[in-house]
PDB file of N, CA and C in Angstrom:
ATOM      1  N   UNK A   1     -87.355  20.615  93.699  1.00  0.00           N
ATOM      2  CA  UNK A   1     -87.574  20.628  95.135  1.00  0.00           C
ATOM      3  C   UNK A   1     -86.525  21.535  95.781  1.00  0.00           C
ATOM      4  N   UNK A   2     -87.322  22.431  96.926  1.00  0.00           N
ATOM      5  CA  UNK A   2     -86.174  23.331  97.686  1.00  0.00           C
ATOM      6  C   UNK A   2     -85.317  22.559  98.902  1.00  0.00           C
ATOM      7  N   UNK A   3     -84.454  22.742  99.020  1.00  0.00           N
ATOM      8  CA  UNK A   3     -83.595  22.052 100.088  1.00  0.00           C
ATOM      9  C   UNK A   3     -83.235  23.179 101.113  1.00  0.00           C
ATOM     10  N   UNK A   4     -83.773  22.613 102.224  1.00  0.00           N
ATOM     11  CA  UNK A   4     -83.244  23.442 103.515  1.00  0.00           C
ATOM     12  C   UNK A   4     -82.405  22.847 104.209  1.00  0.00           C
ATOM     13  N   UNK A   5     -81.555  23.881 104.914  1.00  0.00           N
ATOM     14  CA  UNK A   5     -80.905  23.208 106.141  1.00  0.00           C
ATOM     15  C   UNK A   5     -81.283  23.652 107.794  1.00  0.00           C
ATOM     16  N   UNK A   6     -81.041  22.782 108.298  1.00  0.00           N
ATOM     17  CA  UNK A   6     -81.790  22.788 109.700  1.00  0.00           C
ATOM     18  C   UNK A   6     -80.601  23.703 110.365  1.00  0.00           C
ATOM     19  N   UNK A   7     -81.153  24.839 111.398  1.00  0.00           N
ATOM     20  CA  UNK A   7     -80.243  25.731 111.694  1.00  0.00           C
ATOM     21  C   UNK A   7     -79.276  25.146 112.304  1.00  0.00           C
ATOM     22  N   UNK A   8     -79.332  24.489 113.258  1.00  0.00           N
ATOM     23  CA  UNK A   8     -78.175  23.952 114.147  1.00  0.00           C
ATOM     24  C   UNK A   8     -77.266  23.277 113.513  1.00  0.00           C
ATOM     25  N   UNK A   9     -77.925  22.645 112.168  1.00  0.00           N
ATOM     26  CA  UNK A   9     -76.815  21.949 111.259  1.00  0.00           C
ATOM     27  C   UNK A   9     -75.896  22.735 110.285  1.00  0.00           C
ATOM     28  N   UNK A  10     -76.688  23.965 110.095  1.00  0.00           N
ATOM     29  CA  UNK A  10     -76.346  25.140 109.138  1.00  0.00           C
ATOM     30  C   UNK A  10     -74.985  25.619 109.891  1.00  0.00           C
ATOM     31  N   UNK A  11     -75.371  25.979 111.594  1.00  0.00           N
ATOM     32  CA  UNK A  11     -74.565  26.519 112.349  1.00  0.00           C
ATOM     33  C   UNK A  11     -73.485  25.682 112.339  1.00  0.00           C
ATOM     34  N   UNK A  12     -73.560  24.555 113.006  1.00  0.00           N
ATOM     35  CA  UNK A  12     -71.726  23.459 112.528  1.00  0.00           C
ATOM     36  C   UNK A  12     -71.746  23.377 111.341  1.00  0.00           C
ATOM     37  N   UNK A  13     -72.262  23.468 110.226  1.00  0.00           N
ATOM     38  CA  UNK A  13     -71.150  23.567 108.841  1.00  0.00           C
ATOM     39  C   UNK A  13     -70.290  24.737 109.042  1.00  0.00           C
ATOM     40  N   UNK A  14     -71.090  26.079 109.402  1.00  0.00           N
ATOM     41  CA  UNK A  14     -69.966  27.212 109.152  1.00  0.00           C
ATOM     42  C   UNK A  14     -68.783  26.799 110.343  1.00  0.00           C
ATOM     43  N   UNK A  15     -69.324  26.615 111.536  1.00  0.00           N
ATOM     44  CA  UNK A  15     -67.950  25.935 112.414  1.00  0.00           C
ATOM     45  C   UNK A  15     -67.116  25.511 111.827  1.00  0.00           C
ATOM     46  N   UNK A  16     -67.241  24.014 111.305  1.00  0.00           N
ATOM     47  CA  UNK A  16     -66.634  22.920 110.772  1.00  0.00           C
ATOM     48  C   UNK A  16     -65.377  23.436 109.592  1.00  0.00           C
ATOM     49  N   UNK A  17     -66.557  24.473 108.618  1.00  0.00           N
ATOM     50  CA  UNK A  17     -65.707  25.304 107.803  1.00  0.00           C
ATOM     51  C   UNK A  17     -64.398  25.482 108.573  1.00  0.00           C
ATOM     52  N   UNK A  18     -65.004  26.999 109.556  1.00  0.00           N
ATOM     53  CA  UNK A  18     -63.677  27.575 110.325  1.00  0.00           C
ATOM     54  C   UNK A  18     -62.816  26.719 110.417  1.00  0.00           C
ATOM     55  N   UNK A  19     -62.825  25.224 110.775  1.00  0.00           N
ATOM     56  CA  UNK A  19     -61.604  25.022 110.954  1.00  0.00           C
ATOM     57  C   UNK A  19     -60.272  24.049 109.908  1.00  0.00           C
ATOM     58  N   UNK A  20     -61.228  24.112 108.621  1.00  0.00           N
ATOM     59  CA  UNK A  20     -60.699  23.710 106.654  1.00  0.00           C
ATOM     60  C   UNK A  20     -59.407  25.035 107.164  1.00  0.00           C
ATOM     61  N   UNK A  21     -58.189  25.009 106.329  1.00  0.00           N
ATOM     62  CA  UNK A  21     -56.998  25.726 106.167  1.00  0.00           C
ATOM     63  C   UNK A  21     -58.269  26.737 104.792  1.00  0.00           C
ATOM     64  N   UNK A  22     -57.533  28.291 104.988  1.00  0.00           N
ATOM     65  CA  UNK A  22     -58.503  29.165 104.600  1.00  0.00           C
ATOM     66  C   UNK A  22     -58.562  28.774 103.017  1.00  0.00           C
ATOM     67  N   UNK A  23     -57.361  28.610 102.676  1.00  0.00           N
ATOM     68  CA  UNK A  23     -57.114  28.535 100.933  1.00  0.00           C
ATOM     69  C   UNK A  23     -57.770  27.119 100.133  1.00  0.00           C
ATOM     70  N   UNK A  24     -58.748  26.064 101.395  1.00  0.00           N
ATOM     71  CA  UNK A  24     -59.311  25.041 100.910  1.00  0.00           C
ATOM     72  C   UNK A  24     -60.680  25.389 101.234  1.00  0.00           C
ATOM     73  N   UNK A  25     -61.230  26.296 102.419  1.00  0.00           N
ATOM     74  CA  UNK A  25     -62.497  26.329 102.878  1.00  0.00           C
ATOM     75  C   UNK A  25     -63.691  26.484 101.358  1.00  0.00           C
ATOM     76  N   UNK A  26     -63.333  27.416 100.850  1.00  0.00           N
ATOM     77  CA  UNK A  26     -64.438  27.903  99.060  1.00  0.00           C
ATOM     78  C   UNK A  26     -64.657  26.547  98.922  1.00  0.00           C
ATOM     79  N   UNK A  27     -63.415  25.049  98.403  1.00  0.00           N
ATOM     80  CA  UNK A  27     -63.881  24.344  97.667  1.00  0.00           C
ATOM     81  C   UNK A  27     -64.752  23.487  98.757  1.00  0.00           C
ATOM     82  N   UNK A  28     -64.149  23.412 100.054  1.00  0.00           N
ATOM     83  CA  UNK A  28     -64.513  22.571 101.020  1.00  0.00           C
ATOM     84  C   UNK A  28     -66.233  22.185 101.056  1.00  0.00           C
ATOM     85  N   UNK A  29     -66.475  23.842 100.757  1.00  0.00           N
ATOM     86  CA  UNK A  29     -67.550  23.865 101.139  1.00  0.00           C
ATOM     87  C   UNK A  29     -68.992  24.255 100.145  1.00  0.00           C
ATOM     88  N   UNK A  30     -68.293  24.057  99.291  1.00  0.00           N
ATOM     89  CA  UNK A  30     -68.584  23.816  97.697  1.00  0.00           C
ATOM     90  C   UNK A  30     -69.288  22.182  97.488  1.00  0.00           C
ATOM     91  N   UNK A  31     -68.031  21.643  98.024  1.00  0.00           N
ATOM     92  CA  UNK A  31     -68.187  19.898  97.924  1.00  0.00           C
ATOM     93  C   UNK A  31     -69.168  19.392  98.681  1.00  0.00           C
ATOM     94  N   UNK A  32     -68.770  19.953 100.036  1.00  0.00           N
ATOM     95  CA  UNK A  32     -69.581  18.930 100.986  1.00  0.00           C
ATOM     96  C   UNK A  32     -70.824  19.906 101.322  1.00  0.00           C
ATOM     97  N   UNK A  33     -71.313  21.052 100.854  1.00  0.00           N
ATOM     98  CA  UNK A  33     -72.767  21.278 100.796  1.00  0.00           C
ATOM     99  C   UNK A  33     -73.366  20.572  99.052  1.00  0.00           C
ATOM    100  N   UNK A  34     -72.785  20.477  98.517  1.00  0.00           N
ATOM    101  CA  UNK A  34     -73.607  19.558  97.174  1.00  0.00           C
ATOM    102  C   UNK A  34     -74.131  18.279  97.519  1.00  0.00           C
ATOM    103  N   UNK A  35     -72.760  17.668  98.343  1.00  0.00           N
ATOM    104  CA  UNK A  35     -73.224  16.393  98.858  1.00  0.00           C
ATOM    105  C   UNK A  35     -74.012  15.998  99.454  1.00  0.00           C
ATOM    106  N   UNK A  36     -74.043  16.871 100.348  1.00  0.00           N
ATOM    107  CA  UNK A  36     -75.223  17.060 101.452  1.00  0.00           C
ATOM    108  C   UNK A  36     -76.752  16.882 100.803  1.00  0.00           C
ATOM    109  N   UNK A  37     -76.889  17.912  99.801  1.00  0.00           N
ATOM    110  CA  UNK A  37     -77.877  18.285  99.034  1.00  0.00           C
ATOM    111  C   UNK A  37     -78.085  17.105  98.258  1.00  0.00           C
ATOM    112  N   UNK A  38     -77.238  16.310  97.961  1.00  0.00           N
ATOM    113  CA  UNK A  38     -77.663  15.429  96.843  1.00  0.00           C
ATOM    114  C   UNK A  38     -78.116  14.370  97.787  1.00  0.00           C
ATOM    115  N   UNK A  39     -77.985  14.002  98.841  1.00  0.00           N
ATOM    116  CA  UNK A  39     -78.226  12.874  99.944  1.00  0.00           C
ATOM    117  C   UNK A  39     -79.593  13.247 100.475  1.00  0.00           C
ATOM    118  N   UNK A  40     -79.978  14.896 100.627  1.00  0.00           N
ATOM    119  CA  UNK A  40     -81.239  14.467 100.925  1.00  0.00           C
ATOM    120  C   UNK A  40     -82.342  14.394  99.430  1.00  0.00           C
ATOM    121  N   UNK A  41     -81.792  14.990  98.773  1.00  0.00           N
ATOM    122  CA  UNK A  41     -82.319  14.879  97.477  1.00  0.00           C
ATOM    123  C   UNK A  41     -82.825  13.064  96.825  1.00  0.00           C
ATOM    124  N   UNK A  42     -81.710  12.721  96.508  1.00  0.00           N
ATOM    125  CA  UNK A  42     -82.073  11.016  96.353  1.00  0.00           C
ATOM    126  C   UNK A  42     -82.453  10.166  97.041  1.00  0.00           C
ATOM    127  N   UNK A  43     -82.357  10.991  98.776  1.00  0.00           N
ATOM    128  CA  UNK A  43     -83.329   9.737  99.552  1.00  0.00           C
ATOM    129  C   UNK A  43     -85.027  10.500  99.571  1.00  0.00           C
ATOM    130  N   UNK A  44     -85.397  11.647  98.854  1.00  0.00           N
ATOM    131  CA  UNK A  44     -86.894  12.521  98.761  1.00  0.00           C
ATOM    132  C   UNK A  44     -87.183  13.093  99.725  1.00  0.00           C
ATOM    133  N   UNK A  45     -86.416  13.859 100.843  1.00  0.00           N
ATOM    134  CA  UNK A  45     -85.993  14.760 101.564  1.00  0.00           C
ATOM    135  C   UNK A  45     -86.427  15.848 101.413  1.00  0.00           C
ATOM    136  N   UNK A  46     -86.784  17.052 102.042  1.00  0.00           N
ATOM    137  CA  UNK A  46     -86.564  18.041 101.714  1.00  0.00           C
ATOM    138  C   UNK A  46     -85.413  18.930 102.968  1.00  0.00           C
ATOM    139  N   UNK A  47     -84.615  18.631 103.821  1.00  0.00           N
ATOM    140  CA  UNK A  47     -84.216  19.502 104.642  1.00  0.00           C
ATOM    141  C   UNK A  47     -82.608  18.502 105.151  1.00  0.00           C
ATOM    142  N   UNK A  48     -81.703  19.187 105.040  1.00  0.00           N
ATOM    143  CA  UNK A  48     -80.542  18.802 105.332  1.00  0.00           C
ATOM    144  C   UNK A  48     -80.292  18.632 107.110  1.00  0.00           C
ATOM    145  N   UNK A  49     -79.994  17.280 107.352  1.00  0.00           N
ATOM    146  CA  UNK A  49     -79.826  16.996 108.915  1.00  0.00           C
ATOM    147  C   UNK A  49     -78.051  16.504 109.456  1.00  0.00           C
ATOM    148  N   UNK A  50     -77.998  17.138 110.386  1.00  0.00           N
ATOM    149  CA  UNK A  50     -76.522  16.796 110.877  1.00  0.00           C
ATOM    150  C   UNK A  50     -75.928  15.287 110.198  1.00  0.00           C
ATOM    151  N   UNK A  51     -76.926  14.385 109.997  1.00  0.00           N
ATOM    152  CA  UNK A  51     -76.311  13.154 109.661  1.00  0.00           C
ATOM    153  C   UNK A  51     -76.160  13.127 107.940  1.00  0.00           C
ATOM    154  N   UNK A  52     -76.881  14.189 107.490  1.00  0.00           N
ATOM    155  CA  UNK A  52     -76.419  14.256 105.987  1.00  0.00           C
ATOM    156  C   UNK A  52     -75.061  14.909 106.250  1.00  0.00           C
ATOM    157  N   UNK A  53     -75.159  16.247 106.877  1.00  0.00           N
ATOM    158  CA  UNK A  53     -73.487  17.159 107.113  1.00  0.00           C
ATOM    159  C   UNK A  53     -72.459  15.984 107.151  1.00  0.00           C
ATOM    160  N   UNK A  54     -72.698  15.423 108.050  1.00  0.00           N
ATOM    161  CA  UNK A  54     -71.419  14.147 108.425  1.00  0.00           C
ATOM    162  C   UNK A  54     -71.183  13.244 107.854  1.00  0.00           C
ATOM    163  N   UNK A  55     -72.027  13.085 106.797  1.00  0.00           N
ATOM    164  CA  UNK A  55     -71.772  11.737 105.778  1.00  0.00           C
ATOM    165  C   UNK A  55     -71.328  12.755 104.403  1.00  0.00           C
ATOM    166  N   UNK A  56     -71.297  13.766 104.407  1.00  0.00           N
ATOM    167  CA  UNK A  56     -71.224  14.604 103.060  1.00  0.00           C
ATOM    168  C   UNK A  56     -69.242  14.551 103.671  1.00  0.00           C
ATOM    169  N   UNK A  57     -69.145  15.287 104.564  1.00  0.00           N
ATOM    170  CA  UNK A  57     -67.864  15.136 105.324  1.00  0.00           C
ATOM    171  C   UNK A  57     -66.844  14.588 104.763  1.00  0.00           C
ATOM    172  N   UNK A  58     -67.504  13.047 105.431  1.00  0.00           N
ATOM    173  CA  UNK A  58     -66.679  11.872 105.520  1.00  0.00           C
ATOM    174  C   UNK A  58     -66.502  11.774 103.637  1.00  0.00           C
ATOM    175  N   UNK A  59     -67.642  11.950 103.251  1.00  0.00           N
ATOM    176  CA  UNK A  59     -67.540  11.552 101.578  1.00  0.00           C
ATOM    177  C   UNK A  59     -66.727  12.190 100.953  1.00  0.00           C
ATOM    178  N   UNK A  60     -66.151  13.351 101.033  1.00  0.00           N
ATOM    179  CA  UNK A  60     -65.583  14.567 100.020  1.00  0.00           C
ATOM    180  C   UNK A  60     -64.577  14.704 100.934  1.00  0.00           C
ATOM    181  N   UNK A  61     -63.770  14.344 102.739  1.00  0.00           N
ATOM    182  CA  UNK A  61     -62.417  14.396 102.777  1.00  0.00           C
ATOM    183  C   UNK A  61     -61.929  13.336 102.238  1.00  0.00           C
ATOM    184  N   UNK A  62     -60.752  13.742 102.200  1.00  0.00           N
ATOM    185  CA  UNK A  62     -59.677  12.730 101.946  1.00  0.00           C
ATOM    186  C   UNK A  62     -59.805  12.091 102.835  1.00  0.00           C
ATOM    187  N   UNK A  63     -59.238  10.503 102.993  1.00  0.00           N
ATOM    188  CA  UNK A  63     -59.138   9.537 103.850  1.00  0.00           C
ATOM    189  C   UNK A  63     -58.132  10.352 105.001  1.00  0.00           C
ATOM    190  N   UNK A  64     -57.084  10.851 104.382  1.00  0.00           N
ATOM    191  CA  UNK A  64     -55.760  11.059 104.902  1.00  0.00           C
ATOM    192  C   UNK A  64     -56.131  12.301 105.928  1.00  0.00           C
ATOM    193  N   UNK A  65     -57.445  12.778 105.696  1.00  0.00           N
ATOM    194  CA  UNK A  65     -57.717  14.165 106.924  1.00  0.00           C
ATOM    195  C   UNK A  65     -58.800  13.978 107.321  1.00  0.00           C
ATOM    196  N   UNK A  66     -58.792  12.829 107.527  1.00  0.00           N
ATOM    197  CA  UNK A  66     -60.132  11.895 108.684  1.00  0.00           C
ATOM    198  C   UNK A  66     -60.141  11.845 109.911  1.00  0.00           C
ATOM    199  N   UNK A  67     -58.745  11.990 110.435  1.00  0.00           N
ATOM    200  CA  UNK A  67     -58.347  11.765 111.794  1.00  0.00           C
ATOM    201  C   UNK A  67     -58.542  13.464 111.817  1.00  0.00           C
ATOM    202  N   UNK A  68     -58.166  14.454 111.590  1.00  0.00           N
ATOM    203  CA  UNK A  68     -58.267  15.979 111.827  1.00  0.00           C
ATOM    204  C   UNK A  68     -59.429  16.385 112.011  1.00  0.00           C
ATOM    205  N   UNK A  69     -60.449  15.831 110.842  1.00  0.00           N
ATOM    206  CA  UNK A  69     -61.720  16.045 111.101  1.00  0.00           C
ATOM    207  C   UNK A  69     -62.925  15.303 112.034  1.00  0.00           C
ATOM    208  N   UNK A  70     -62.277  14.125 112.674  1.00  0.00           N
ATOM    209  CA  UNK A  70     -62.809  13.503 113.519  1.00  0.00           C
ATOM    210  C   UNK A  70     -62.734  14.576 114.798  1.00  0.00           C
ATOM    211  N   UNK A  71     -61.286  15.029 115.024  1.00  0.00           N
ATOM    212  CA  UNK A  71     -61.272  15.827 116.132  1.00  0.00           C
ATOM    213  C   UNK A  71     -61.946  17.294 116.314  1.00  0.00           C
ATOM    214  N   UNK A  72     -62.290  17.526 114.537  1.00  0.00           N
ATOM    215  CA  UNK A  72     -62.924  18.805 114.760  1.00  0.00           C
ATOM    216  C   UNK A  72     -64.107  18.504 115.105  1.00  0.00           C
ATOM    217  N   UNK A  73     -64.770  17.981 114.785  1.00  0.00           N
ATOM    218  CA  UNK A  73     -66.435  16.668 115.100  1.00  0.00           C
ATOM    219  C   UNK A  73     -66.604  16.978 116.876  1.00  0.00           C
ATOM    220  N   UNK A  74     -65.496  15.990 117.193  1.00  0.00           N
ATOM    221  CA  UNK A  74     -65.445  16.000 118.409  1.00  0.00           C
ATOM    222  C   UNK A  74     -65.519  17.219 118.944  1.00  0.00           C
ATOM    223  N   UNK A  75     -64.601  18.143 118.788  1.00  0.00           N
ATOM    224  CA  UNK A  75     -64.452  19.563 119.469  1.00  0.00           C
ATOM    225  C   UNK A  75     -65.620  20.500 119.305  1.00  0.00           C
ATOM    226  N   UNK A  76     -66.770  19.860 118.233  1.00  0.00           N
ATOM    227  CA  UNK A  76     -68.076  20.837 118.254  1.00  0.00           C
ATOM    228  C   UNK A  76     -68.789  19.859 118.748  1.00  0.00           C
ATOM    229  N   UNK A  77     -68.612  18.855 119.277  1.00  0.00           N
ATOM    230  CA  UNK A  77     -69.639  17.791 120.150  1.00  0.00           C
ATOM    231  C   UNK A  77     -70.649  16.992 118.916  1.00  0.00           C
ATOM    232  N   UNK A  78     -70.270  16.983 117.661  1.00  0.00           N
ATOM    233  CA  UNK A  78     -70.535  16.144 116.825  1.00  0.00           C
ATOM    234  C   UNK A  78     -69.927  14.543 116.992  1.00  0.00           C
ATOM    235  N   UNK A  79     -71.041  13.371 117.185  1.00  0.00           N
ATOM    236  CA  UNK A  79     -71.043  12.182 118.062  1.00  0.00           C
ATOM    237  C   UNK A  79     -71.003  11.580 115.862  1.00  0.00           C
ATOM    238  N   UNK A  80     -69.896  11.721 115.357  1.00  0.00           N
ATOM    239  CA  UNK A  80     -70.017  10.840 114.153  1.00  0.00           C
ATOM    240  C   UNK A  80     -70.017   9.146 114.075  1.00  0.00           C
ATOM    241  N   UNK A  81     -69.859   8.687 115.633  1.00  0.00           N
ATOM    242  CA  UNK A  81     -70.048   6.775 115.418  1.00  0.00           C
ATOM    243  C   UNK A  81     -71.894   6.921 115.126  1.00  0.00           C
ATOM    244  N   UNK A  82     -72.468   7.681 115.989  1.00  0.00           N
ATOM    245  CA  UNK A  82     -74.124   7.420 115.813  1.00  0.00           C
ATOM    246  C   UNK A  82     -74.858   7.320 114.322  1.00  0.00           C
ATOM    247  N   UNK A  83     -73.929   8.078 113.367  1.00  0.00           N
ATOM    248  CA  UNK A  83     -73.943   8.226 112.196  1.00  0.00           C
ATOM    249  C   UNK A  83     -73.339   6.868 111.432  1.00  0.00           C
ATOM    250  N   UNK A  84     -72.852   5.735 112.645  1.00  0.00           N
ATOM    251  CA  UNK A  84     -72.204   4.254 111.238  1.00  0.00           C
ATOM    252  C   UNK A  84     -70.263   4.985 110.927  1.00  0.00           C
ATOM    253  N   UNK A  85     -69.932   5.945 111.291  1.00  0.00           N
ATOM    254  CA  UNK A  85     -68.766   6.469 111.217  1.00  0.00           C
ATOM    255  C   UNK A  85     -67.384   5.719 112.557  1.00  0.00           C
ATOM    256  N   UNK A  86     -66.285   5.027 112.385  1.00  0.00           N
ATOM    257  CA  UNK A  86     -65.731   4.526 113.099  1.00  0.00           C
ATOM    258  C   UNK A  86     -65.083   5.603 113.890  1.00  0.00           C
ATOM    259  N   UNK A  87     -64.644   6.082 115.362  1.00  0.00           N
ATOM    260  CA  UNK A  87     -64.155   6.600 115.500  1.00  0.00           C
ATOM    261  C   UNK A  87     -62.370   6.099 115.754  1.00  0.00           C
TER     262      UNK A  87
END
């Protein structure tokens, strides 16, 4: 099965990227597009949605850069409580 991503969601990953430190962004985004992919994959999906992006996120940071990435969330108007995510 092909996996798409929905543009607007496509568009905040590369955001989200921009703001990974440059020398982590490759793996960053290595990780949390697999994840992504594998979430819509095992639920029989075919198209990646902001709430896969944000649960791929949360899954592959560290606990310890949760609070950084909450604020980057925030600063692209990504609402991660709607997603079950504590803010």
């Amino acid at each position: 099965m092909s996996i798409s991503w929905e543009k607007t969601t496509e568009e905040k990953f590369g955001r989200l990227l921009e703001k990974v430190p440059v020398f982590l962004r490759g793996i960053a985004h290595e990780k949390v597009s697999k994840k992504a992919e594998a979430i819509v994959t095992r639920e029989g999906r075919s198209q990646v949605t902001e709430k896969d992006l944000v649960d791929a996120f949360f899954a592959e940071t560290p606990f310890g850069f949760h609070g950084p990435m909450k604020t980057d969330m925030d600063a692209l108007g990504i609402d991660y409580t709607q997603y079950g995510h504590a803010r």
